[in-house]
C-alpha atoms as a PDB file:
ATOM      1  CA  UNK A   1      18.038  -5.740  -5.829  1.00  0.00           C
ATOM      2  CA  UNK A   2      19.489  -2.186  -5.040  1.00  0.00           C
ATOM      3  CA  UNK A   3      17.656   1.383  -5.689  1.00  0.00           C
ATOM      4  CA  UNK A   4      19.541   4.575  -6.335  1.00  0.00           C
ATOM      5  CA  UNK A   5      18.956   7.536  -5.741  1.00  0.00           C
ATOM      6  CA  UNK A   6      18.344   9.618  -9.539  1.00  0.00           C
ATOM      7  CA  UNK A   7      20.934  12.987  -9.440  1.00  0.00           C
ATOM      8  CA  UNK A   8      20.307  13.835 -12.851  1.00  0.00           C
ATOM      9  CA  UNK A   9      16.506  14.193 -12.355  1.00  0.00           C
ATOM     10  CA  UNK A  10      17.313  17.244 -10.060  1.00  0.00           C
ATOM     11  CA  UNK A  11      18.658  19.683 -12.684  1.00  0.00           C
ATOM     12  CA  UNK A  12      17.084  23.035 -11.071  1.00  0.00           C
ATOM     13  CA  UNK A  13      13.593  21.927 -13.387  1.00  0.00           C
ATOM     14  CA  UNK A  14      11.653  23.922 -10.344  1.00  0.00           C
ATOM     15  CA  UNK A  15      10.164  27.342 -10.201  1.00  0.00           C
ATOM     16  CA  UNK A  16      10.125  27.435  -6.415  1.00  0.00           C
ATOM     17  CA  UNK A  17      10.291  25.405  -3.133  1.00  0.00           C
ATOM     18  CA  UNK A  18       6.519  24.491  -2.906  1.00  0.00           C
ATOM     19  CA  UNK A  19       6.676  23.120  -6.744  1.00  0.00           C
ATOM     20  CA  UNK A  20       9.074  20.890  -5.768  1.00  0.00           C
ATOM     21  CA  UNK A  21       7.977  19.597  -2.303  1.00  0.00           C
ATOM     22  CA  UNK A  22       4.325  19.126  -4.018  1.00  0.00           C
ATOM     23  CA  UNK A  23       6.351  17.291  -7.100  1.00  0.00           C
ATOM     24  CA  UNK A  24       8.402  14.903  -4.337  1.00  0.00           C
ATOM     25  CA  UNK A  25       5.317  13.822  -2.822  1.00  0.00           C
ATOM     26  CA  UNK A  26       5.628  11.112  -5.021  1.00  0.00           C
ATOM     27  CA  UNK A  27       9.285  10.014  -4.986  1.00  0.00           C
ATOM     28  CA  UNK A  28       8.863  10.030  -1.005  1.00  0.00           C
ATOM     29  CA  UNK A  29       5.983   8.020  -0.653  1.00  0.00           C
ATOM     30  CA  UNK A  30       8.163   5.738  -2.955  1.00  0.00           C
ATOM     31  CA  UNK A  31      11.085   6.095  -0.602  1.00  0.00           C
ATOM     32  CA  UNK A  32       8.640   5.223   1.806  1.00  0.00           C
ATOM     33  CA  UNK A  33       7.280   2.145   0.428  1.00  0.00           C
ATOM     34  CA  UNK A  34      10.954   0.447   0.035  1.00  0.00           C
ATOM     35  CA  UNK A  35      11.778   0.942   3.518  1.00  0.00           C
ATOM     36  CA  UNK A  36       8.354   0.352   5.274  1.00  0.00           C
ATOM     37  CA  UNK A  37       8.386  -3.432   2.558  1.00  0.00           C
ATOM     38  CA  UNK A  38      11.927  -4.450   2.309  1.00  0.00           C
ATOM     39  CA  UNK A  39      15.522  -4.285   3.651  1.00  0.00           C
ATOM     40  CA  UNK A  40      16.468  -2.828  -0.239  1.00  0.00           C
ATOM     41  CA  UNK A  41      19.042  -0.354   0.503  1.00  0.00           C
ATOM     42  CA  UNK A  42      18.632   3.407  -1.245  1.00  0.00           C
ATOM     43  CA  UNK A  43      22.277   4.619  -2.555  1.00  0.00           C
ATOM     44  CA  UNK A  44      22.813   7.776  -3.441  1.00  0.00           C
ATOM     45  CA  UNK A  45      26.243  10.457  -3.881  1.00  0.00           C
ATOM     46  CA  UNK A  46      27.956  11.609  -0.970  1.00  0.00           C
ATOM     47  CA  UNK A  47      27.460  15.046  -2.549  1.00  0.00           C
ATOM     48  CA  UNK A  48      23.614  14.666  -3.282  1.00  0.00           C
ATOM     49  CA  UNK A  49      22.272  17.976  -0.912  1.00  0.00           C
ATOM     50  CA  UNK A  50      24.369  20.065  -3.716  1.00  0.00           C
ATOM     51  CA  UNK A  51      21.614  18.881  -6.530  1.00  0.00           C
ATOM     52  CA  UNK A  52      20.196  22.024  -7.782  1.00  0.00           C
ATOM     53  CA  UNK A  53      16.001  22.402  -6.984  1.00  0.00           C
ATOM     54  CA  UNK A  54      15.599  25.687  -8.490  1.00  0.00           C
ATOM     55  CA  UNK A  55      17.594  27.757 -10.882  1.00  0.00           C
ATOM     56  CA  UNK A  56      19.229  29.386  -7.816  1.00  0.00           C
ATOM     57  CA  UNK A  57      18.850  26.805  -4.559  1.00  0.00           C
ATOM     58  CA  UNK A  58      20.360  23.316  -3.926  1.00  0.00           C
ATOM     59  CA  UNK A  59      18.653  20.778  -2.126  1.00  0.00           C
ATOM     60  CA  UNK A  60      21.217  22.225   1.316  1.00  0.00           C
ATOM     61  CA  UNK A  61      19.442  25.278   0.477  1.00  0.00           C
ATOM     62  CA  UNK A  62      16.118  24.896   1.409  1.00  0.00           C
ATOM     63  CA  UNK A  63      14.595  26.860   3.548  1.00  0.00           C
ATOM     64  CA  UNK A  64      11.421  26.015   5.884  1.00  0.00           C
ATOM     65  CA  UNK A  65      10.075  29.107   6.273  1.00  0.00           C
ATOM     66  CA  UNK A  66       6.443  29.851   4.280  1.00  0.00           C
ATOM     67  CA  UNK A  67       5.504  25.817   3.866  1.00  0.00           C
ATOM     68  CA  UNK A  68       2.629  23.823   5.045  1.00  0.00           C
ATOM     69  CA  UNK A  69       2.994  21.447   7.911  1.00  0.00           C
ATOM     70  CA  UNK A  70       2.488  18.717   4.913  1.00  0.00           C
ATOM     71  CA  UNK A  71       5.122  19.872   2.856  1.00  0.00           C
ATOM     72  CA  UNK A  72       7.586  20.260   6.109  1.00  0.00           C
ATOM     73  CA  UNK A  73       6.747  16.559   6.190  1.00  0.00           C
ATOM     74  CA  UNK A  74       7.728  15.875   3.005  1.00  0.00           C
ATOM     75  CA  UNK A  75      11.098  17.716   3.623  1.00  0.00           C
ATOM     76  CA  UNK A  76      12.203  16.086   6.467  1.00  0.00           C
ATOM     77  CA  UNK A  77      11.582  12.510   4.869  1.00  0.00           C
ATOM     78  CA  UNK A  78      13.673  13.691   1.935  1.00  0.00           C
ATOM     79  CA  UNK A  79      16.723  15.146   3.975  1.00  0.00           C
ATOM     80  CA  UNK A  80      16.583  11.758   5.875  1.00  0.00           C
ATOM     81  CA  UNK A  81      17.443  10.175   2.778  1.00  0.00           C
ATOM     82  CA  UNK A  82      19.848  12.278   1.276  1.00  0.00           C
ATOM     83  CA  UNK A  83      22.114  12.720   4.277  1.00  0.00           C
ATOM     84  CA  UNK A  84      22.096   9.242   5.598  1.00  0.00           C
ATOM     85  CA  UNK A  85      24.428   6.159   4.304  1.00  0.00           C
ATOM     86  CA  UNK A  86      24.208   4.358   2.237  1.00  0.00           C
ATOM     87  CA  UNK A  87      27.060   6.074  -1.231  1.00  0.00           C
ATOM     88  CA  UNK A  88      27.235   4.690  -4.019  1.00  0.00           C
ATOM     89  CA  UNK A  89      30.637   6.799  -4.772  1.00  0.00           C
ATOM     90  CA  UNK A  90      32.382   5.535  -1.842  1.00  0.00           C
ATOM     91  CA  UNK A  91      32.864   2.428  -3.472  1.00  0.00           C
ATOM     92  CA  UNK A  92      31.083   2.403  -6.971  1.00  0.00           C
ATOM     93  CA  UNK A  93      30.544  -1.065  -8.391  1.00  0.00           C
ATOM     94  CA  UNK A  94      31.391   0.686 -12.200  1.00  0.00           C
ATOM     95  CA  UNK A  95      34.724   1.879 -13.424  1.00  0.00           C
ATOM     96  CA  UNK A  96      34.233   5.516 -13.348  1.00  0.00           C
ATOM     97  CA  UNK A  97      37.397   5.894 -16.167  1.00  0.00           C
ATOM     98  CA  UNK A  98      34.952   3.851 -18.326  1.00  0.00           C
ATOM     99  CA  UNK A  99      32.338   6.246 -20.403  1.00  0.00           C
ATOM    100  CA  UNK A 100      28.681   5.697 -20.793  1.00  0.00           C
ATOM    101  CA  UNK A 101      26.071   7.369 -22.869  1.00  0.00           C
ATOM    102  CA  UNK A 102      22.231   7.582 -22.270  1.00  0.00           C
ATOM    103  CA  UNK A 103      20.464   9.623 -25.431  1.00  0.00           C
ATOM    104  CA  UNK A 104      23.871  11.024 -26.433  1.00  0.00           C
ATOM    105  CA  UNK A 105      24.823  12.483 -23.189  1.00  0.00           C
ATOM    106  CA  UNK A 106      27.893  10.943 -21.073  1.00  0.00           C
ATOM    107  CA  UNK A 107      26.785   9.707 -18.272  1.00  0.00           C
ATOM    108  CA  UNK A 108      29.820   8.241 -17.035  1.00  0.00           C
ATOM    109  CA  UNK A 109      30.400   8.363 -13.345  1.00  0.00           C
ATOM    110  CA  UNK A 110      26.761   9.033 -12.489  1.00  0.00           C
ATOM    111  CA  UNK A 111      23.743   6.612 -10.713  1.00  0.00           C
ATOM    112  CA  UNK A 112      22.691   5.983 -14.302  1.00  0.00           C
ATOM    113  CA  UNK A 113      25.965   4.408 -14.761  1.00  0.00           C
ATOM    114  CA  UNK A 114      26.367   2.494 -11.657  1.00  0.00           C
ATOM    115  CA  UNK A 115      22.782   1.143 -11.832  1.00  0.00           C
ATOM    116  CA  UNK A 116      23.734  -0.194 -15.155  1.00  0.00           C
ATOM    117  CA  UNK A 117      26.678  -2.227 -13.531  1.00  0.00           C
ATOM    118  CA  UNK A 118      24.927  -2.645 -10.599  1.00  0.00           C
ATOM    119  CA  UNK A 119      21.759  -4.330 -12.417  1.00  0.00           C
ATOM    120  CA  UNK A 120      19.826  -1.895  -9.618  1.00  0.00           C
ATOM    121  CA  UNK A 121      17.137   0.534 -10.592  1.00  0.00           C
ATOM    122  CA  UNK A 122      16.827   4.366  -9.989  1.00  0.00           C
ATOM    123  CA  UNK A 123      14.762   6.430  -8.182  1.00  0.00           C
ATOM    124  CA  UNK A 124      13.867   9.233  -9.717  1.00  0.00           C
ATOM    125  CA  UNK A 125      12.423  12.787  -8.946  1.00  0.00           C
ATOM    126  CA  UNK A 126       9.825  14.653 -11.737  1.00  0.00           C
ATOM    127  CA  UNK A 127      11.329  14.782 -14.667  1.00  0.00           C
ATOM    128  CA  UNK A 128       9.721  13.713 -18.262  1.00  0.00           C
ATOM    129  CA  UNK A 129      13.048  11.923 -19.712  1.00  0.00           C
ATOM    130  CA  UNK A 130      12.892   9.730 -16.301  1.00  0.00           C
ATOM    131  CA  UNK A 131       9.250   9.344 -15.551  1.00  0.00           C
ATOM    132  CA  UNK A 132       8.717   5.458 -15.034  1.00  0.00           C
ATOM    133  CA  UNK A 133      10.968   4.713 -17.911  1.00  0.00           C
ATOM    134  CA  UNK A 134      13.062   1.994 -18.958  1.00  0.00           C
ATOM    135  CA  UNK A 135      16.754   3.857 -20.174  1.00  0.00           C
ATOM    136  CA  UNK A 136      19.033   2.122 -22.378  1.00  0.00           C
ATOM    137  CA  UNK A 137      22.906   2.906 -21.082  1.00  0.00           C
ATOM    138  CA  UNK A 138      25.235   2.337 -23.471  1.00  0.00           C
ATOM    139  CA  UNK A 139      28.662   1.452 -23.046  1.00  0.00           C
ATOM    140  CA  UNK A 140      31.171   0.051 -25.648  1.00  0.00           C
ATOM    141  CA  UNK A 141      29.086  -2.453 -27.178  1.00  0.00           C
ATOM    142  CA  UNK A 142      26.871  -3.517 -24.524  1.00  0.00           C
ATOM    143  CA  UNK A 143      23.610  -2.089 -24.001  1.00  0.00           C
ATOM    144  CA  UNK A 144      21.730  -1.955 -20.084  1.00  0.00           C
ATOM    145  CA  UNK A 145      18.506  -1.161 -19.540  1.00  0.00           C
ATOM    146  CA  UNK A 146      17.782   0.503 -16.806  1.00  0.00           C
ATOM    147  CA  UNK A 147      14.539   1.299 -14.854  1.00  0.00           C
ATOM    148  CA  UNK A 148      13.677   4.694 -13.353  1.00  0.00           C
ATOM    149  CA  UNK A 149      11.215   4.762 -10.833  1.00  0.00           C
ATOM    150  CA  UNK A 150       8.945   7.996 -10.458  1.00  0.00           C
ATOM    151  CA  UNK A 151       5.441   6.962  -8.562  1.00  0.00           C
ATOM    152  CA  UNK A 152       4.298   4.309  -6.271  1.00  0.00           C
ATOM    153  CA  UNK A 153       2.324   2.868  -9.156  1.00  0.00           C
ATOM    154  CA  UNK A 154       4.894   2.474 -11.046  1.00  0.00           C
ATOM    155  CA  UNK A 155       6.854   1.013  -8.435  1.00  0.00           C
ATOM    156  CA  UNK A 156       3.850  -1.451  -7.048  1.00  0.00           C
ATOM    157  CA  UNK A 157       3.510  -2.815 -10.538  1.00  0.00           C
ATOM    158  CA  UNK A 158       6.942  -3.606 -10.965  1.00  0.00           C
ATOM    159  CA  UNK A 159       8.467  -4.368  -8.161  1.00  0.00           C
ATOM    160  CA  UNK A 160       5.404  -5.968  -5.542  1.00  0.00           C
ATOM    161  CA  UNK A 161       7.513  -9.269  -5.812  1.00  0.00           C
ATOM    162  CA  UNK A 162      10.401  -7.808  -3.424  1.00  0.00           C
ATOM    163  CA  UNK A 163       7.617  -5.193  -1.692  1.00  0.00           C
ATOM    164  CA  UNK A 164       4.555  -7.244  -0.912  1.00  0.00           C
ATOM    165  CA  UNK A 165       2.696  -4.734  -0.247  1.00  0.00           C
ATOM    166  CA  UNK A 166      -1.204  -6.179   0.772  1.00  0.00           C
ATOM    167  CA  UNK A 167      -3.169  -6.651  -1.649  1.00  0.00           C
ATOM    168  CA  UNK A 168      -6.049  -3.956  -0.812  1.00  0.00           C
ATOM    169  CA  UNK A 169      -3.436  -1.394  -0.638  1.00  0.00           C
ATOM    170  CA  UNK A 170      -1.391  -2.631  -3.844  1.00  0.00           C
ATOM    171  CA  UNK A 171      -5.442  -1.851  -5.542  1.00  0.00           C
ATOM    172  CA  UNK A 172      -5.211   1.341  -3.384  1.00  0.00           C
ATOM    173  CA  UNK A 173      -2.019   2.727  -5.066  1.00  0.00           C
ATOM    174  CA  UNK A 174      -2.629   1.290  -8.222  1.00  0.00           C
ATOM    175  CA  UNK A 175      -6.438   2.982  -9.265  1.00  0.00           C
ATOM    176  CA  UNK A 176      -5.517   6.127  -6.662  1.00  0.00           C
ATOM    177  CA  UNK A 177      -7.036   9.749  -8.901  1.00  0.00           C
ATOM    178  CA  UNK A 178      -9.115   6.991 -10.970  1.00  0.00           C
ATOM    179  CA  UNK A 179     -12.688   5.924 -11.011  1.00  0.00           C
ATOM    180  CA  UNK A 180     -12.225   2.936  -8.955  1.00  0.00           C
ATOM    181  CA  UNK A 181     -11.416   3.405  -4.880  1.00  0.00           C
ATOM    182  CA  UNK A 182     -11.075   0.455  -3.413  1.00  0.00           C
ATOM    183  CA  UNK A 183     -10.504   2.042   0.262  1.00  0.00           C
ATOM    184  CA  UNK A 184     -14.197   0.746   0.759  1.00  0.00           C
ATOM    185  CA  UNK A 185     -13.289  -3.077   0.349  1.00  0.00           C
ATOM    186  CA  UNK A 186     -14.111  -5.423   3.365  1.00  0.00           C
ATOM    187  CA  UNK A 187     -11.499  -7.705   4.532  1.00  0.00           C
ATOM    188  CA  UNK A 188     -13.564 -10.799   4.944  1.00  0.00           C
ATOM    189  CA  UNK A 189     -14.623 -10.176   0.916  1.00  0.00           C
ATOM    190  CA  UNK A 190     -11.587  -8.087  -0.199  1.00  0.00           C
ATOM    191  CA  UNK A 191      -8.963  -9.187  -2.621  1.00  0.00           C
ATOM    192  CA  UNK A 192      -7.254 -12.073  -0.260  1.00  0.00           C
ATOM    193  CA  UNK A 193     -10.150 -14.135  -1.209  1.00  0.00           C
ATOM    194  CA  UNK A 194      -8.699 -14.822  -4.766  1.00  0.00           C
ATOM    195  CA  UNK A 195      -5.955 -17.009  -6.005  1.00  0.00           C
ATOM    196  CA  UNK A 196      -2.763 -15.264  -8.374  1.00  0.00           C
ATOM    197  CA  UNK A 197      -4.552 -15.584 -11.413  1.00  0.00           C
ATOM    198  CA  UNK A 198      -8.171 -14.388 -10.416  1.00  0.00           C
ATOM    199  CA  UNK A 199      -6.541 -11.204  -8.891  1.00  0.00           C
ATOM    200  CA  UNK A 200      -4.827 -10.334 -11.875  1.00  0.00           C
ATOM    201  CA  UNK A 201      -8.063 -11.031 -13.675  1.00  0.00           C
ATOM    202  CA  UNK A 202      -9.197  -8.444 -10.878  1.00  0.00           C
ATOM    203  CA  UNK A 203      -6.719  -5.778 -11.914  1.00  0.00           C
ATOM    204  CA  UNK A 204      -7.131  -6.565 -15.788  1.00  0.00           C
ATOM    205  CA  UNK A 205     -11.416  -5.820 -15.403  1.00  0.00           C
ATOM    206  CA  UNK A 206     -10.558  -2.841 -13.133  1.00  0.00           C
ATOM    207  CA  UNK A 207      -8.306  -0.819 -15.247  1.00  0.00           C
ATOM    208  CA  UNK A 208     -10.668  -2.009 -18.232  1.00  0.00           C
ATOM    209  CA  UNK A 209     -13.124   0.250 -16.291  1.00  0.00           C
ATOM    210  CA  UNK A 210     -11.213   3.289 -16.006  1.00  0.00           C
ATOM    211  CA  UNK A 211     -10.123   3.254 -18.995  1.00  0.00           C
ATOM    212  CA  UNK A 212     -13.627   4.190 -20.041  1.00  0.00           C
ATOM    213  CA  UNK A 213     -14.538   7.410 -21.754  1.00  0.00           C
ATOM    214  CA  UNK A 214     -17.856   7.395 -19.449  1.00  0.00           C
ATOM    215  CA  UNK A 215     -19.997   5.534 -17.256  1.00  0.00           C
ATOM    216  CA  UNK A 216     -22.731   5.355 -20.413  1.00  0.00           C
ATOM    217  CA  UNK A 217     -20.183   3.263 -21.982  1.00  0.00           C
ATOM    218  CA  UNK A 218     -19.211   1.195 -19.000  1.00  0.00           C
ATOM    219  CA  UNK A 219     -22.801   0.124 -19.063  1.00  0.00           C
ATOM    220  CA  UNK A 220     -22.642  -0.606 -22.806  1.00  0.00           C
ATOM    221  CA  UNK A 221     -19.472  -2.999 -22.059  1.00  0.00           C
ATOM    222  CA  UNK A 222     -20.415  -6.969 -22.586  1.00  0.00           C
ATOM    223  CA  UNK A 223     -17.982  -7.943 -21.292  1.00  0.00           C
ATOM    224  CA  UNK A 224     -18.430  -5.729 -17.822  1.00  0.00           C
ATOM    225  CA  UNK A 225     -22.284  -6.423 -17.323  1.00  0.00           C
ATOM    226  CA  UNK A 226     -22.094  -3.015 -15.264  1.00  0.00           C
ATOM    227  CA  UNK A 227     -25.904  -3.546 -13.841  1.00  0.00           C
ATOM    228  CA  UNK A 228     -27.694  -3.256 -10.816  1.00  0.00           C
ATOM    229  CA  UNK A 229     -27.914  -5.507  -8.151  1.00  0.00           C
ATOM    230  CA  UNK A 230     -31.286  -7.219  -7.658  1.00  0.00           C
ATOM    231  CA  UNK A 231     -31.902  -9.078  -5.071  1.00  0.00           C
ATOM    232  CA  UNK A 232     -34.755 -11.471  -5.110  1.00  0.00           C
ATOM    233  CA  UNK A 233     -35.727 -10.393  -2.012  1.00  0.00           C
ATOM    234  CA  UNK A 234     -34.407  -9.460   1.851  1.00  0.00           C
ATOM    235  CA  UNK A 235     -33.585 -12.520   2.777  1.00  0.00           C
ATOM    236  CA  UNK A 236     -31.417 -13.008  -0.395  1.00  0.00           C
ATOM    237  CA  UNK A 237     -30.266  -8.867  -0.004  1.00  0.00           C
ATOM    238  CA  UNK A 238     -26.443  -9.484   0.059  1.00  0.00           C
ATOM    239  CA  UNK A 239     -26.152  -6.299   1.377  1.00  0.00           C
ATOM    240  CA  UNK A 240     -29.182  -6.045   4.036  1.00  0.00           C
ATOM    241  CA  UNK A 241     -29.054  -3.971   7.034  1.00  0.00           C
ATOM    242  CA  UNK A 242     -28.285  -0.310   8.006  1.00  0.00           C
ATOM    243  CA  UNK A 243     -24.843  -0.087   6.906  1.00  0.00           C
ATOM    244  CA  UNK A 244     -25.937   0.078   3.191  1.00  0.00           C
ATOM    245  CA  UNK A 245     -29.010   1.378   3.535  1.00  0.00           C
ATOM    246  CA  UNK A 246     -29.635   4.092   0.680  1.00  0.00           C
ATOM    247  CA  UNK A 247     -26.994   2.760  -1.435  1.00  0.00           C
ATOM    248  CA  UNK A 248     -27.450   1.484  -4.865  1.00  0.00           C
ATOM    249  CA  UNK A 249     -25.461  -1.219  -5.041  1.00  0.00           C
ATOM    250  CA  UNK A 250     -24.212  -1.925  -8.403  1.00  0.00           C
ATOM    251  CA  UNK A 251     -21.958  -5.180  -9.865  1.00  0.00           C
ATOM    252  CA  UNK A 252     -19.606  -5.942 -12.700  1.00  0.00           C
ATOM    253  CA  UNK A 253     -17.936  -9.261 -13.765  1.00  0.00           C
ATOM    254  CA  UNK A 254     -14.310  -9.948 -13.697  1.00  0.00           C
ATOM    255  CA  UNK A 255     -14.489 -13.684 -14.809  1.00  0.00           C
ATOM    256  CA  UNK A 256     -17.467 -15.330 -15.853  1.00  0.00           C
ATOM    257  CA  UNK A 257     -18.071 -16.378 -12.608  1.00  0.00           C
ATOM    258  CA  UNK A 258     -16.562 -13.560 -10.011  1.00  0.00           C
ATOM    259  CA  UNK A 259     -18.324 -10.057  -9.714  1.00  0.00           C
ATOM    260  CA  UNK A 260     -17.548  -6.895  -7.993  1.00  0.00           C
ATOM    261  CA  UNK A 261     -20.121  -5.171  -6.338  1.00  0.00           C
ATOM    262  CA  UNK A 262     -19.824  -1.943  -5.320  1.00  0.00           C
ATOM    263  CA  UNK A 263     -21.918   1.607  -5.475  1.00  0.00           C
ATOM    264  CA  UNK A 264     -21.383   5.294  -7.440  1.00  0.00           C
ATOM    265  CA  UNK A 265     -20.103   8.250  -5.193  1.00  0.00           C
ATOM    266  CA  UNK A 266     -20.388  10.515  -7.826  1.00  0.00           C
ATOM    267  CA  UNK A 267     -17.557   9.894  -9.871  1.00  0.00           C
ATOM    268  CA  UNK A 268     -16.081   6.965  -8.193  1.00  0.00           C
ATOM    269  CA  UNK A 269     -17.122   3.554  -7.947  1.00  0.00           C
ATOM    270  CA  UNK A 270     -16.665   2.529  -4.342  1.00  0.00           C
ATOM    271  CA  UNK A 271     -15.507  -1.037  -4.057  1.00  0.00           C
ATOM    272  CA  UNK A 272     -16.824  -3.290  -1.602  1.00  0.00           C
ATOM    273  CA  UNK A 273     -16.959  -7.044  -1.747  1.00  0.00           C
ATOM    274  CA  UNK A 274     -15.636  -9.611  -4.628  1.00  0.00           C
ATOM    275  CA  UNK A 275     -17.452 -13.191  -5.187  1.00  0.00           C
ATOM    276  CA  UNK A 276     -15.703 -15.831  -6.460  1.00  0.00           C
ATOM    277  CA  UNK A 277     -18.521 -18.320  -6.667  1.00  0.00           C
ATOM    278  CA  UNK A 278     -21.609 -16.428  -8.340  1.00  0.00           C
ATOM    279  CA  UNK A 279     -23.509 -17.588  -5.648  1.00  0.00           C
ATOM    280  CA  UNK A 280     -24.718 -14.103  -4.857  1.00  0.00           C
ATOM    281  CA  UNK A 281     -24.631 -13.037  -8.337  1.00  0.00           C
ATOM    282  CA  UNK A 282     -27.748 -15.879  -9.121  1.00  0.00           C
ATOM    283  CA  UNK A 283     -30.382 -14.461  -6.451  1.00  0.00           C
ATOM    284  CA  UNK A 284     -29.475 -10.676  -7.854  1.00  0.00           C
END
């Protein structure tokens, strides 16, 4: 498993510095995710600081002046990458004589072409024809299919089996600017607590729930039982004490045994604890 670096996603698509940096967030935290998971190596071309950013600068262009301390961040991740080993082009696995198309254009000689060969996948910066896609290269008469990577979630989804990223974090990336945030789960009842199948039963109910057009019709969902939690009484109170005190705490069923309980932060349902048993669920 190899990543490379995506040239032809810098094209000068950006109107400025700041649109950029703020658009490479997400390639960087990506960047960040392969080398804080895995040994994967990130290829790119020798030449990659000439990519064009803006109409008028390159990537070796960029100035500092005028950005935020976050954005400076940002930079200094991305001209790690760029200007550190390991090239593709040095040795490339493809024969760079040989010509290869992707939607018409020749794309011989290029990442797209060696991470055809290479059976790797790219890594790609914000650009619509590249945004968590599947490309088909084509070559002759063979066809390769090749994935471009844009966002973590993308990248969690799809490639967790080399990452293995934790669990909580995995749901953390995966419902991030969604109605879910499962920052708020406790260890002791967080996602560990399930077996393969009942946490993908886990992600199945929670993107069922964000996918929503309200919170009326989350509560009109069967198959969610979005409802209250009841407890028969203190002693029963799952959730007794001053920690929770004030909250309504509110449940939902991912199997027709195992809830998720939880409470409303205005538009965000604040995860908390998972059963597996519906031993809670009974007294509430």
């Amino acid at each position: 498993m190899e990543f490379l670096l995506n040239e032809k996603s810098l094209c000068g698509q950006f109107q400025n510095v700041s649109s950029f940096l703020y658009a490479t967030k997400s390639i960087v935290r990506c960047i960040k995710l392969i080398h804080e998971n895995t040994d994967i190596p990130i290829y790119k071309t020798m030449n990659f600081y000439n990519c064009n950013v803006t109409k008028d600068e390159t990537l070796c262009d960029l100035k500092c002046y005028g950005l935020t301390d976050e954005l400076l961040r940002f930079k200094s991740s991305l001209d790690r990458e760029i200007y550190e080993k390991p090239y593709w082009d040095q040795e490339p696995v493809h024969d760079v004589s040989q010509k290869f198309f992707w939607n018409e254009e020749d794309v011989s000689a290029t990442s797209l072409a060696e991470a055809a060969v290479k059976e790797g996948s790219l890594l790609s910066f914000d650009l619509e024809p590249f945004n968590d896609k599947k490309l088909t290269i084509l070559s002759g008469d063979t066809n390769y299919i090749v994935d471009s990577v844009n966002t973590p979630k993308y990248l969690v989804q799809n490639y967790n089996t080399y990452l293995n990223v934790n669990r909580k974090k995995l749901l953390q990336i995966i419902f991030e600017n969604t109605r879910i945030d499962c920052s708020t789960i406790e260890d002791k009842y967080g996602a560990d607590i399930l077996e393969r199948e009942e946490f993908d039963g886990l992600i199945k109910s929670l993107k069922k729930f964000v996918e929503h057009e309200s919170w009326e019709s989350i509560a009109l969902d069967d198959g969610l039982e979005y409802k209250k939690y009841t407890p028969k009484n203190d002693e029963k109170n799952w959730f007794r004490g001053l920690k929770y005190s004030g909250q309504t705490i509110m449940k939902f069923r991912f199997s027709s045994k195992m809830r998720c309980f939880g409470y409303r932060k205005e538009n965000k349902f604040m995860v908390l604890r998972l059963e597996r048993d519906h031993s809670i669920s009974e007294n509430g």
